[in-house]
C-alpha atoms as a PDB file:
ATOM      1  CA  UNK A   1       2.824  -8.096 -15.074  1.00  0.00           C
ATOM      2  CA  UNK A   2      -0.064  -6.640 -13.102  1.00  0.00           C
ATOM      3  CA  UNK A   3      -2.111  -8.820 -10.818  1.00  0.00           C
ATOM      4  CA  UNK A   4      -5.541  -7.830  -9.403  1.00  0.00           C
ATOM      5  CA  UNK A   5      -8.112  -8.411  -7.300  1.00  0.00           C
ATOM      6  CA  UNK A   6     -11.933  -7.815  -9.268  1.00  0.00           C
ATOM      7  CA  UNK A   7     -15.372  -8.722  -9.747  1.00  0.00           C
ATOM      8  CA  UNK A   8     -17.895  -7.797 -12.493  1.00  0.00           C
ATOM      9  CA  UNK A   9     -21.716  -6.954 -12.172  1.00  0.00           C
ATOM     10  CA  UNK A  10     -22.584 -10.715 -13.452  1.00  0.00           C
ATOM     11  CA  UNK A  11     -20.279 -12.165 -10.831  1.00  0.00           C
ATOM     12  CA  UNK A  12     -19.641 -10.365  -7.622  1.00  0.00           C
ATOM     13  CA  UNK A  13     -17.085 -13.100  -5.886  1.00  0.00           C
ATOM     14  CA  UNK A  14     -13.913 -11.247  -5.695  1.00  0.00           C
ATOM     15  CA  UNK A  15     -11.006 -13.192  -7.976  1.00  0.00           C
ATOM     16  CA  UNK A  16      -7.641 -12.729  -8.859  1.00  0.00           C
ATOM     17  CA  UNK A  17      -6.565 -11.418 -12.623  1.00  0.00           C
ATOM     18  CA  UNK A  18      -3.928 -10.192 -14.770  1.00  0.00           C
ATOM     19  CA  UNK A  19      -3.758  -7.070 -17.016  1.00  0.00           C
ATOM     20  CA  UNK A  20      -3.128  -7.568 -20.266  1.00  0.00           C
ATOM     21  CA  UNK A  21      -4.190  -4.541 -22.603  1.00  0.00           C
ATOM     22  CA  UNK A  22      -7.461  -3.442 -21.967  1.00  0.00           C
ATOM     23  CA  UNK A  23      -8.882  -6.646 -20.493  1.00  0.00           C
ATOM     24  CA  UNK A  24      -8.691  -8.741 -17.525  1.00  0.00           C
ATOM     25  CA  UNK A  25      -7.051 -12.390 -17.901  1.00  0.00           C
ATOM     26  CA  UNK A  26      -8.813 -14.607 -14.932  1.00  0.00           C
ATOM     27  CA  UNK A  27      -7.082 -16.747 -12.547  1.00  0.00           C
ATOM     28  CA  UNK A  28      -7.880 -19.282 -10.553  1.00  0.00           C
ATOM     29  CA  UNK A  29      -7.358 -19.126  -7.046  1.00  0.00           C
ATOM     30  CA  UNK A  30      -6.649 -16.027  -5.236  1.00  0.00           C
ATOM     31  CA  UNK A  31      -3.647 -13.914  -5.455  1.00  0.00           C
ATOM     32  CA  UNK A  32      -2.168 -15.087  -1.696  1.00  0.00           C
ATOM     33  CA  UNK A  33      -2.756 -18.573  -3.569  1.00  0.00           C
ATOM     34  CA  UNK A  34      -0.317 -17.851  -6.607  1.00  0.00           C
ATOM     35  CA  UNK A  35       2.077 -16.220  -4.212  1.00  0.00           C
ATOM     36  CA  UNK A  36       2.066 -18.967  -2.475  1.00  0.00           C
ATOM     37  CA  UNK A  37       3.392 -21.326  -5.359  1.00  0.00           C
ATOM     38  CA  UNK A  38       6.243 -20.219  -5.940  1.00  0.00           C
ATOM     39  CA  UNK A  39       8.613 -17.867  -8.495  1.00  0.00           C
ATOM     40  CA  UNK A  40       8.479 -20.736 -10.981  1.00  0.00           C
ATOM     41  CA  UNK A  41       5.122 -21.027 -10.851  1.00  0.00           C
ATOM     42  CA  UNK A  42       4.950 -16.943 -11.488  1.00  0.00           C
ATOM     43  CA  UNK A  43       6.758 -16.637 -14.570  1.00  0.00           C
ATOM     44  CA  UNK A  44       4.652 -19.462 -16.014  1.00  0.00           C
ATOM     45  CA  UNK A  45       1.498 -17.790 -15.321  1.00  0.00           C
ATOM     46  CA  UNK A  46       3.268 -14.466 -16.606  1.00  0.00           C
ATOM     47  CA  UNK A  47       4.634 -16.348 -19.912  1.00  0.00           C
ATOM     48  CA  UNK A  48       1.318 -17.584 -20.497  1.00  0.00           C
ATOM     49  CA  UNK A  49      -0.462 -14.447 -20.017  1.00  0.00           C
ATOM     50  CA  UNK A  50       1.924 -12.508 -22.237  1.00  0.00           C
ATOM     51  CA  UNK A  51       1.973 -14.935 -25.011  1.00  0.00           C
ATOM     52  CA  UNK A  52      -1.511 -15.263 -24.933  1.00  0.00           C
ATOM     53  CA  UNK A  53      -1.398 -18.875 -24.546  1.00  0.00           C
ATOM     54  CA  UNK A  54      -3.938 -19.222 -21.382  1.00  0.00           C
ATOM     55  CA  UNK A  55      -7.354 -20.127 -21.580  1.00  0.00           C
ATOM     56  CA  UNK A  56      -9.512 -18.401 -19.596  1.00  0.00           C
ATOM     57  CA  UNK A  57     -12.136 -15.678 -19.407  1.00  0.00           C
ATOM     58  CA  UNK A  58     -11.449 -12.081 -20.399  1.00  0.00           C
ATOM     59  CA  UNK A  59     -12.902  -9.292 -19.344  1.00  0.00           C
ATOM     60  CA  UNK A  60     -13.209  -5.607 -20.305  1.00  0.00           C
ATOM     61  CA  UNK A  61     -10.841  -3.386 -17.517  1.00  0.00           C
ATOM     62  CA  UNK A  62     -13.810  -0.816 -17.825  1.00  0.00           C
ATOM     63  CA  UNK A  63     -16.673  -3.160 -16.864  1.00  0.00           C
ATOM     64  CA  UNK A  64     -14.848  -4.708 -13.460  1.00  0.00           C
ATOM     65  CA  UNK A  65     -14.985  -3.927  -9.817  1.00  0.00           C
ATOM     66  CA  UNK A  66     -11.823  -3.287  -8.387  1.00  0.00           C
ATOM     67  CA  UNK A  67     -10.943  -5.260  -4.983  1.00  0.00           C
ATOM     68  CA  UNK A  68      -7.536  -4.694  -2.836  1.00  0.00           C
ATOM     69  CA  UNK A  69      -5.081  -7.006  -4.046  1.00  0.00           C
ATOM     70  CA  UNK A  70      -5.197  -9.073  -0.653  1.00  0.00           C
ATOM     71  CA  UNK A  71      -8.699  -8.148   0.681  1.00  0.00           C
ATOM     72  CA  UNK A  72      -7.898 -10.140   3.843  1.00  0.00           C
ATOM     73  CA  UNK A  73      -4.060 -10.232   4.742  1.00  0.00           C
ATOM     74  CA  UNK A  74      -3.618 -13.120   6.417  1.00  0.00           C
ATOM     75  CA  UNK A  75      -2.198 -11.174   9.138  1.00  0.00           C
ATOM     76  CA  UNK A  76      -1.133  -7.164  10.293  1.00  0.00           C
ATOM     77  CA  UNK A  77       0.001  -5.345   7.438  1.00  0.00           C
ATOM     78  CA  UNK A  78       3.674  -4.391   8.129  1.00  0.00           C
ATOM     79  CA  UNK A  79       4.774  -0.354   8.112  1.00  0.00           C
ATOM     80  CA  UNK A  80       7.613   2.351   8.554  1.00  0.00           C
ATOM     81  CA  UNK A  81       7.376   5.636  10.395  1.00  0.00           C
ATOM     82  CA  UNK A  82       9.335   9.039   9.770  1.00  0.00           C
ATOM     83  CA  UNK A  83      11.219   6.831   6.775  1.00  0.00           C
ATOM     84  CA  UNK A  84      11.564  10.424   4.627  1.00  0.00           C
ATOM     85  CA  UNK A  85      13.571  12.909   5.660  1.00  0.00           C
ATOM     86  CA  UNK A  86      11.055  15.846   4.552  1.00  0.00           C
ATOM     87  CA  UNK A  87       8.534  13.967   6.429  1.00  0.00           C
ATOM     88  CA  UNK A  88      10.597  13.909   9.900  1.00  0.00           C
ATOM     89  CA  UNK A  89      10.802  17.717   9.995  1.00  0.00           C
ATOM     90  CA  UNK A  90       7.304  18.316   9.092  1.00  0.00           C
ATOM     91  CA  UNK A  91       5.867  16.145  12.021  1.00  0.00           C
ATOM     92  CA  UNK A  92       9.111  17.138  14.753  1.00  0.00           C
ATOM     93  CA  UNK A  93       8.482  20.505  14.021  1.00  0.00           C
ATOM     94  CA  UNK A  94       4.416  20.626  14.267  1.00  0.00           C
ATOM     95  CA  UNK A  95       4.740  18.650  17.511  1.00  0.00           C
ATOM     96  CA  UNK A  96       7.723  21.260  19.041  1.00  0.00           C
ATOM     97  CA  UNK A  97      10.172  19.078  19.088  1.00  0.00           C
ATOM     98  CA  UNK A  98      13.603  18.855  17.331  1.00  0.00           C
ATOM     99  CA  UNK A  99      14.672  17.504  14.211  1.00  0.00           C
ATOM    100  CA  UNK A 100      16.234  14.035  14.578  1.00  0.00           C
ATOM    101  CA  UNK A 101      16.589  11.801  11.653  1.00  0.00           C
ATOM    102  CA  UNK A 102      15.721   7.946  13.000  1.00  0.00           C
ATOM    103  CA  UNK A 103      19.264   6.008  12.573  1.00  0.00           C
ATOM    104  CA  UNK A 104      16.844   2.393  12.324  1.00  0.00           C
ATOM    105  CA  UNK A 105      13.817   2.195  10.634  1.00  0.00           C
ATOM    106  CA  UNK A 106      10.650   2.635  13.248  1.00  0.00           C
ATOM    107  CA  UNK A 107       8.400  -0.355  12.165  1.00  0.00           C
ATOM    108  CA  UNK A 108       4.387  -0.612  13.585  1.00  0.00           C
ATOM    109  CA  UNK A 109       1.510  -2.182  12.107  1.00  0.00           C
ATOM    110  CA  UNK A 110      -2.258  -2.052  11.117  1.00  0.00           C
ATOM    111  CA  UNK A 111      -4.752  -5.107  11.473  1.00  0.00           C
ATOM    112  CA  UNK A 112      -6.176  -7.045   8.214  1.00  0.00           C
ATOM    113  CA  UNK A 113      -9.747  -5.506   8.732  1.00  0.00           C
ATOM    114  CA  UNK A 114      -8.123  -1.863   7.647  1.00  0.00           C
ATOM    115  CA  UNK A 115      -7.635  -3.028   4.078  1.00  0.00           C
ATOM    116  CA  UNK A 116     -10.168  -1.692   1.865  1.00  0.00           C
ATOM    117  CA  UNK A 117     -10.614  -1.637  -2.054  1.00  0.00           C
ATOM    118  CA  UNK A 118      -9.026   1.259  -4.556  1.00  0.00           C
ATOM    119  CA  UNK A 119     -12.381   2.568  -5.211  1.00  0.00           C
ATOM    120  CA  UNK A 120     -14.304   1.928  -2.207  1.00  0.00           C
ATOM    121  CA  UNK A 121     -15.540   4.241   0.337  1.00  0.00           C
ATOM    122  CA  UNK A 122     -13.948   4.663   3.569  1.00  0.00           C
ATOM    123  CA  UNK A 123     -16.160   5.160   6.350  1.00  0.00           C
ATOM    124  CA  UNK A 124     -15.364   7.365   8.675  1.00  0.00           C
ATOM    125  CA  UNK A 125     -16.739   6.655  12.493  1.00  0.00           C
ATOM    126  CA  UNK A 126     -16.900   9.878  14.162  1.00  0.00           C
ATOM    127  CA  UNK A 127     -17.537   8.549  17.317  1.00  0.00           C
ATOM    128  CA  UNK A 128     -14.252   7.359  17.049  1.00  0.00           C
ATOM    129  CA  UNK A 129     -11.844  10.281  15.563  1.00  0.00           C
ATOM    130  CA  UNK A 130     -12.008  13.992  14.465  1.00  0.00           C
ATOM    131  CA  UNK A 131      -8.914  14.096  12.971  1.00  0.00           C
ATOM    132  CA  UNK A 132      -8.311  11.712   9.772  1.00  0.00           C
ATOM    133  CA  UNK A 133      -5.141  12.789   7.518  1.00  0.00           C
ATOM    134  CA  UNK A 134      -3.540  11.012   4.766  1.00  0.00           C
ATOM    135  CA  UNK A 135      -0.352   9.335   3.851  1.00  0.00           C
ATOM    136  CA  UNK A 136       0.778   8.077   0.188  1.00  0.00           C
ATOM    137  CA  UNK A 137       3.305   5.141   0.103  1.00  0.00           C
ATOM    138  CA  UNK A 138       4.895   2.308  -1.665  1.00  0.00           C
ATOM    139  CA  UNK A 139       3.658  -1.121  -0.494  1.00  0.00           C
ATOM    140  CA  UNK A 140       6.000  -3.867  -1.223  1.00  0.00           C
ATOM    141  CA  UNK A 141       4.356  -7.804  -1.343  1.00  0.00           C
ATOM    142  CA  UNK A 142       6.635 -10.152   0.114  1.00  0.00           C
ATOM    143  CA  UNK A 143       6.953 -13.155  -2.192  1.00  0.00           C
ATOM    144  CA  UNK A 144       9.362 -15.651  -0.728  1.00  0.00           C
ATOM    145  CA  UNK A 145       9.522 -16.300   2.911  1.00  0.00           C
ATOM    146  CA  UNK A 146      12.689 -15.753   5.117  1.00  0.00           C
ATOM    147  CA  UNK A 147      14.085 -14.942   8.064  1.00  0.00           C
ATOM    148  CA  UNK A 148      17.677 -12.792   8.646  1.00  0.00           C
ATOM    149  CA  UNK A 149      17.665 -11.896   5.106  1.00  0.00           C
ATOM    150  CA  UNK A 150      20.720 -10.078   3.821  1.00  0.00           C
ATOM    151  CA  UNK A 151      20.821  -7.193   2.614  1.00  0.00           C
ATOM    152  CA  UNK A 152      21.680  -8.482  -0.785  1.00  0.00           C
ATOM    153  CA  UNK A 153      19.683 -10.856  -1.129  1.00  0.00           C
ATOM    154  CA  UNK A 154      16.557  -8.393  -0.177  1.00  0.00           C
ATOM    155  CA  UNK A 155      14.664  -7.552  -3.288  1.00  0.00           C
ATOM    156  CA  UNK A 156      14.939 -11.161  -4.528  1.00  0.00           C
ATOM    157  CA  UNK A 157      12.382 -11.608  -1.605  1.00  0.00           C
ATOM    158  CA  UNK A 158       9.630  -9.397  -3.468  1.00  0.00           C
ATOM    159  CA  UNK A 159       6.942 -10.290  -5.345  1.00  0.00           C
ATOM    160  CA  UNK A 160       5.391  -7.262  -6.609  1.00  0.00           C
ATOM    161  CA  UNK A 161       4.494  -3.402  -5.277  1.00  0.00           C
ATOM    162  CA  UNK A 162       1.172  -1.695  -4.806  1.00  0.00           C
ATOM    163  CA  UNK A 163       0.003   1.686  -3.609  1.00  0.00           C
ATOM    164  CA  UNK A 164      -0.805   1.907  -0.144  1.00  0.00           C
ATOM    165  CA  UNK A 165      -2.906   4.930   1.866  1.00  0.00           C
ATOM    166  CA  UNK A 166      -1.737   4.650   5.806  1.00  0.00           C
ATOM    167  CA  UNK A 167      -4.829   6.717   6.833  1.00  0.00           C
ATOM    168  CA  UNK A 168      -4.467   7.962  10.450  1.00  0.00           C
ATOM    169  CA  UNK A 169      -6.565   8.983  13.145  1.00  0.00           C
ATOM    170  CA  UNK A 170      -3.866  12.289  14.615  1.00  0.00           C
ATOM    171  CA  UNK A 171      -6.383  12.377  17.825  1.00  0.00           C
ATOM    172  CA  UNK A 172      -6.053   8.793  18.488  1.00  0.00           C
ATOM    173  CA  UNK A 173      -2.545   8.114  17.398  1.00  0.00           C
ATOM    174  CA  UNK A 174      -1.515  11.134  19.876  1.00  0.00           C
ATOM    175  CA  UNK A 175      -3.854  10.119  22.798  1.00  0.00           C
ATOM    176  CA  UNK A 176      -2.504   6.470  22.799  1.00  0.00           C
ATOM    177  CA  UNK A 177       1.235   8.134  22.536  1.00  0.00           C
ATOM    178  CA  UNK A 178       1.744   5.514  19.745  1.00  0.00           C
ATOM    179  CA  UNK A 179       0.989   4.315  16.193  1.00  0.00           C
ATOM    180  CA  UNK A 180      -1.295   1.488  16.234  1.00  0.00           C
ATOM    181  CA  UNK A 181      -4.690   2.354  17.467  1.00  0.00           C
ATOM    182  CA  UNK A 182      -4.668   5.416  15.211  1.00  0.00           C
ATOM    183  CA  UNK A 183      -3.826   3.162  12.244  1.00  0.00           C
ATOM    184  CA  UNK A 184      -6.094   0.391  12.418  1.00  0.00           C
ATOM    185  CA  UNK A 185      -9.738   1.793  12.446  1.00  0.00           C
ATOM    186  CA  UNK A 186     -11.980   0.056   9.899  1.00  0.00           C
ATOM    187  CA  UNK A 187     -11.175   1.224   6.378  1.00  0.00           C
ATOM    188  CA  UNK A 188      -7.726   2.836   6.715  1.00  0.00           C
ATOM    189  CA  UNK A 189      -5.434   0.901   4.562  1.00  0.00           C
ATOM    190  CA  UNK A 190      -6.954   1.784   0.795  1.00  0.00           C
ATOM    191  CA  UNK A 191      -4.488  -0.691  -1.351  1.00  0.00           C
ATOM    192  CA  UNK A 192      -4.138  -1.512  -4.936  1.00  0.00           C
ATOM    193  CA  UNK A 193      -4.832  -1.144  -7.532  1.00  0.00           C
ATOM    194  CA  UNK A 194      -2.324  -3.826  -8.673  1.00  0.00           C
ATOM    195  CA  UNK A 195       0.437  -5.589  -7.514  1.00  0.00           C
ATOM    196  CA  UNK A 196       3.018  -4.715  -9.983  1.00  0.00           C
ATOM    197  CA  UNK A 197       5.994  -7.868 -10.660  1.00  0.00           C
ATOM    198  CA  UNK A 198       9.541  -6.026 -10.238  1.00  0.00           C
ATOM    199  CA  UNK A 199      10.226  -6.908 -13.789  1.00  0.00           C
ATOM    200  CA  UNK A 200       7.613  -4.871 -15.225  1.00  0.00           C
ATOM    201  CA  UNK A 201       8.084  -1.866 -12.300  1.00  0.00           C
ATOM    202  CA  UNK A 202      11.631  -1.502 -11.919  1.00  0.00           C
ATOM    203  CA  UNK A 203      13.380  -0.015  -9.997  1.00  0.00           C
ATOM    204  CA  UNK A 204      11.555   1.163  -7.134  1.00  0.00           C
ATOM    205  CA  UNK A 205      14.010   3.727  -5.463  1.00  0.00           C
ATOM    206  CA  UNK A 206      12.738   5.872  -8.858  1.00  0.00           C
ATOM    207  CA  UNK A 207       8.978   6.191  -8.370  1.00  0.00           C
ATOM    208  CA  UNK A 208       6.981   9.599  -7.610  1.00  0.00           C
ATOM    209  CA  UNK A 209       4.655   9.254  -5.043  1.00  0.00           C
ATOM    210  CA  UNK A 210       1.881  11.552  -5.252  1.00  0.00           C
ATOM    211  CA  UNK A 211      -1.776  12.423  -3.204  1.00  0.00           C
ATOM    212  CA  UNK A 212      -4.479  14.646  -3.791  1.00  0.00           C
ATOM    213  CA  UNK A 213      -7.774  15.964  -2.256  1.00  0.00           C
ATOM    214  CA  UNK A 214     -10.649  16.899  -3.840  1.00  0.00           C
ATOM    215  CA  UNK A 215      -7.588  17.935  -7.245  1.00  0.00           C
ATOM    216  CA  UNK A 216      -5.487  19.833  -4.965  1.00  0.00           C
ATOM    217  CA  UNK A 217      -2.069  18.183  -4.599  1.00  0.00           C
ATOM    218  CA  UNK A 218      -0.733  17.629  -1.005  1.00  0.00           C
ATOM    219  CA  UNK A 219       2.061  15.170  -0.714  1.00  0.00           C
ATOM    220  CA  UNK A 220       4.152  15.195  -4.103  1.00  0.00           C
ATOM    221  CA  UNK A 221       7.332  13.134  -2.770  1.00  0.00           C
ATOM    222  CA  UNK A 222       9.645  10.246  -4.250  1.00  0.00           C
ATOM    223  CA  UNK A 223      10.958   7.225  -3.151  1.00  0.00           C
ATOM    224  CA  UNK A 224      14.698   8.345  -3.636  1.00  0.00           C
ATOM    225  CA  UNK A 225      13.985  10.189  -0.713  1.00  0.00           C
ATOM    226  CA  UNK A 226      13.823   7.500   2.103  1.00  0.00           C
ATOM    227  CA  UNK A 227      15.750   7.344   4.901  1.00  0.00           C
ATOM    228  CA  UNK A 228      16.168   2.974   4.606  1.00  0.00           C
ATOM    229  CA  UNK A 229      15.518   1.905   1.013  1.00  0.00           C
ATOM    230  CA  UNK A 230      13.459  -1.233   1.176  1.00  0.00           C
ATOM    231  CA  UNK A 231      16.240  -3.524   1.037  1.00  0.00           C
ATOM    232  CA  UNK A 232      17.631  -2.674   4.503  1.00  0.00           C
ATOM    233  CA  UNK A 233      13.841  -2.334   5.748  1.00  0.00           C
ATOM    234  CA  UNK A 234      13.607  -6.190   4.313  1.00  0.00           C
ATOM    235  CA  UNK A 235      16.958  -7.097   6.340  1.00  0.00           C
ATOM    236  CA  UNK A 236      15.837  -4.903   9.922  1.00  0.00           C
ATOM    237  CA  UNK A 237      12.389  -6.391   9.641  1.00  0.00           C
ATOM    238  CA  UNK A 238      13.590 -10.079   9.292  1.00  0.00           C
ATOM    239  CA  UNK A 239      15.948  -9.844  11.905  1.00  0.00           C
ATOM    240  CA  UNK A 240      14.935 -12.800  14.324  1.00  0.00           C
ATOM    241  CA  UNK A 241      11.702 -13.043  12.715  1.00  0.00           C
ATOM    242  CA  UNK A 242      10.110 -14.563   9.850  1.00  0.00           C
ATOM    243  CA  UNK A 243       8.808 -12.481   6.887  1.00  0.00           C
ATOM    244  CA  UNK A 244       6.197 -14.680   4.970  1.00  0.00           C
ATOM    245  CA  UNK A 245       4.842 -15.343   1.657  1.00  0.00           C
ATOM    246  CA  UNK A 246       2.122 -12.390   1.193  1.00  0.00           C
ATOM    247  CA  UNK A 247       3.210 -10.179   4.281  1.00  0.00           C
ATOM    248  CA  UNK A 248       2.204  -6.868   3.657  1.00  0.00           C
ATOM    249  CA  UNK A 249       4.931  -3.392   3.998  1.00  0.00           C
ATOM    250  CA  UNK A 250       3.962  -0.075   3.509  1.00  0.00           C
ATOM    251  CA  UNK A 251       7.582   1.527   3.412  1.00  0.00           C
ATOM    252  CA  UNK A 252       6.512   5.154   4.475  1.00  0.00           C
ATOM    253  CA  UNK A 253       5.185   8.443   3.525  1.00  0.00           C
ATOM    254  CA  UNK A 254       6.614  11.993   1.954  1.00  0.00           C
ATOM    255  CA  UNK A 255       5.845  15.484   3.589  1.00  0.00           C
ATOM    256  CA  UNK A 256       2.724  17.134   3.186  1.00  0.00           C
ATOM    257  CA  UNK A 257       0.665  15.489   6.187  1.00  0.00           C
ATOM    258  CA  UNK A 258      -2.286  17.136   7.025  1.00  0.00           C
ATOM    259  CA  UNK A 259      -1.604  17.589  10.692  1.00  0.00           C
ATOM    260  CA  UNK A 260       1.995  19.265   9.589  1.00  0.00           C
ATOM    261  CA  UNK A 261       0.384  21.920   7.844  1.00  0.00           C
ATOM    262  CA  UNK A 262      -0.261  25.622   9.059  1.00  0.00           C
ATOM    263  CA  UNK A 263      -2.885  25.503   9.842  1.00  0.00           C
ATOM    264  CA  UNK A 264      -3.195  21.847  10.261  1.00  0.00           C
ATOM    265  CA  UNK A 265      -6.381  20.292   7.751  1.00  0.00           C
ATOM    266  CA  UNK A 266      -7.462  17.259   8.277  1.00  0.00           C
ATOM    267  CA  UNK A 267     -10.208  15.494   5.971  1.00  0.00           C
ATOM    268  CA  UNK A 268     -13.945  15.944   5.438  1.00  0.00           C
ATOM    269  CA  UNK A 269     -17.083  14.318   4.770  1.00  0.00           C
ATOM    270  CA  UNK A 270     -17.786  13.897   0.904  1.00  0.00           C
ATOM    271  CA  UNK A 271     -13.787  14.464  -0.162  1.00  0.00           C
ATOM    272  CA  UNK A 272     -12.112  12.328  -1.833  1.00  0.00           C
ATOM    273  CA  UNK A 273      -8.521  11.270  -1.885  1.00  0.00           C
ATOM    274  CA  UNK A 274      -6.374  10.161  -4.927  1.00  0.00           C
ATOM    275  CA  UNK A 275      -3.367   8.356  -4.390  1.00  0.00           C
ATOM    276  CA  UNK A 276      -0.517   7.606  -6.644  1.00  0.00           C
ATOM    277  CA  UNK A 277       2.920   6.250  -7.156  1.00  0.00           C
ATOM    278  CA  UNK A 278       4.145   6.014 -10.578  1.00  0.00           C
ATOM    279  CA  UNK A 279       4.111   2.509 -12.575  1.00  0.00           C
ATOM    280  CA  UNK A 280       1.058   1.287 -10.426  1.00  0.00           C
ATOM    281  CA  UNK A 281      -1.528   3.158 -10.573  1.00  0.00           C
ATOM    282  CA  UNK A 282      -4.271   5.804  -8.832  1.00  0.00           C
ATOM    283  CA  UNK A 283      -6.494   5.083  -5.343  1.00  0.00           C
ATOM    284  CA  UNK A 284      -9.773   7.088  -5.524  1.00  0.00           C
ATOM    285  CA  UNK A 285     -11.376   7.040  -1.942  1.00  0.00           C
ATOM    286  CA  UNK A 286     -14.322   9.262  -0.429  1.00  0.00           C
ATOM    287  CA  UNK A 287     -14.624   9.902   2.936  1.00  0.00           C
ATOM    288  CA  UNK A 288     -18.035   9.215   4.393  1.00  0.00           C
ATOM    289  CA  UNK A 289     -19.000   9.829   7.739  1.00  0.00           C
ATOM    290  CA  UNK A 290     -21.807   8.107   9.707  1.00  0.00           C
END
């Protein structure tokens, strides 16, 4: 099942949906709400969806608005650093430095007002940064709270996976000597444009993860390739502290970086970024800069 975040040109209040063909099934509620509830309460909704037996409005997929999933986390969206191996010795090697694969995963976060739409614009502030790259990765939607989760038990913990964008700001990110501030300007967390319910992704160890600008392919990676799949991420992060319902985890990004590149390119006003894992879906955002 896919679940979504839309509004149409009649309506503009953003509300949660399901896929099913080419139409939108509406929800009530918002997704964080039905997350919330409960697994039982998500295969209901799913059965119902599937076998056609809710009633509710439908609506064309080509006539809505596309919102991020969770326009508002309810708190800092949860991610990984140098978690492929491709993507290590790209950045090491640009900076000088040698190649060390990290033996636990490197975990930092972005603020709630970075989330942005699929579609939307991201506005770039260049008062702020001159150097704004690009990174394509998995986001995994944590369903069911818990803290010191095994291993094992890991993936049980999931409710769904979306496409994330960790758009940096290099300058800032190397000025402050670490990840946050160059993570969290305004804008830089493009999600969506589903949440897709493991039963309908599977597995997701066996996804391409793709990004392009302006057609021209720059990161064409997998997620086979990271260093800690996301059930030992799920165990590290939980460690002491409690993952909840609706925490957000973007679980790291492939080579082909901007900054990593000879020469380095970073991205302009007017181009546009698609990003892509397999089974989810595309992200198509312009940059504009004011």
């Amino acid at each position: 099942m896919k679940f979504l975040t839309f509004s149409t040109a009649a309506d503009a209040r953003p509300r949660l949906g399901a896929l099913r063909g080419d139409r939108v099934v509406e929800l009530p509620g918002t997704l964080l709400d039905l997350i919330a509830a409960g697994p039982s309460r998500w295969r209901t909704v799913a059965g119902e969806i599937a076998g056609g037996r809710i009633d509710a409005p439908a609506h064309e997929v080509a006539g809505i608005r596309w919102h991020a999933p969770i326009p508002r986390p309810a708190k800092n969206v949860f991610c990984v650093g140098r978690n492929y191996a491709g993507h290590v010795a790209e950045a090491t090697r640009a900076r000088g430095a040698e190649v060390k694969l990290p033996t636990i995963p490197l975990f930092f976060t972005k603020t709630p007002t970075t989330v942005t739409g699929p579609c939307d614009d991201i506005l770039w502030d260049r008062a702020a940064t001159q150097k704004v790259d690009w990174e394509a990765e998995l986001g995994v939607i944590i369903g069911v709270s818990g803290r010191n989760i095994p291993r094992a038990a890991a993936l049980q913990h999931v409710f769904g996976y979306t496409v994330i964008n960790d758009v940096t700001a290099r300058d800032l990110q190397d000025a402050h000597g670490q990840f946050f501030k160059g993570k969290s300007l305004d804008g830089f967390c493009p999600m969506g444009p589903s949440v897709v319910t493991p039963d309908e992704f599977g597995d997701p160890h066996a996804k391409a993860v793709t990004l392009r600008v302006n057609g021209v392919v720059k990161q064409q990676g997998h997620t086979r390739d990271m260093i800690f799949p996301i059930d030992i991420l799920i165990e590290s992060l939980s460690r002491g502290m409690t993952l909840e319902a609706g925490d957000i985890l973007a679980t790291g990004t492939p080579d082909g970086v901007g900054f990593a590149r000879t020469p380095p390119e970073f991205l302009a006003d007017g181009d546009v970024m698609e990003t892509e894992v397999e089974g989810i879906g595309v992200l198509r955002n312009r940059i504009v800069a004011r």
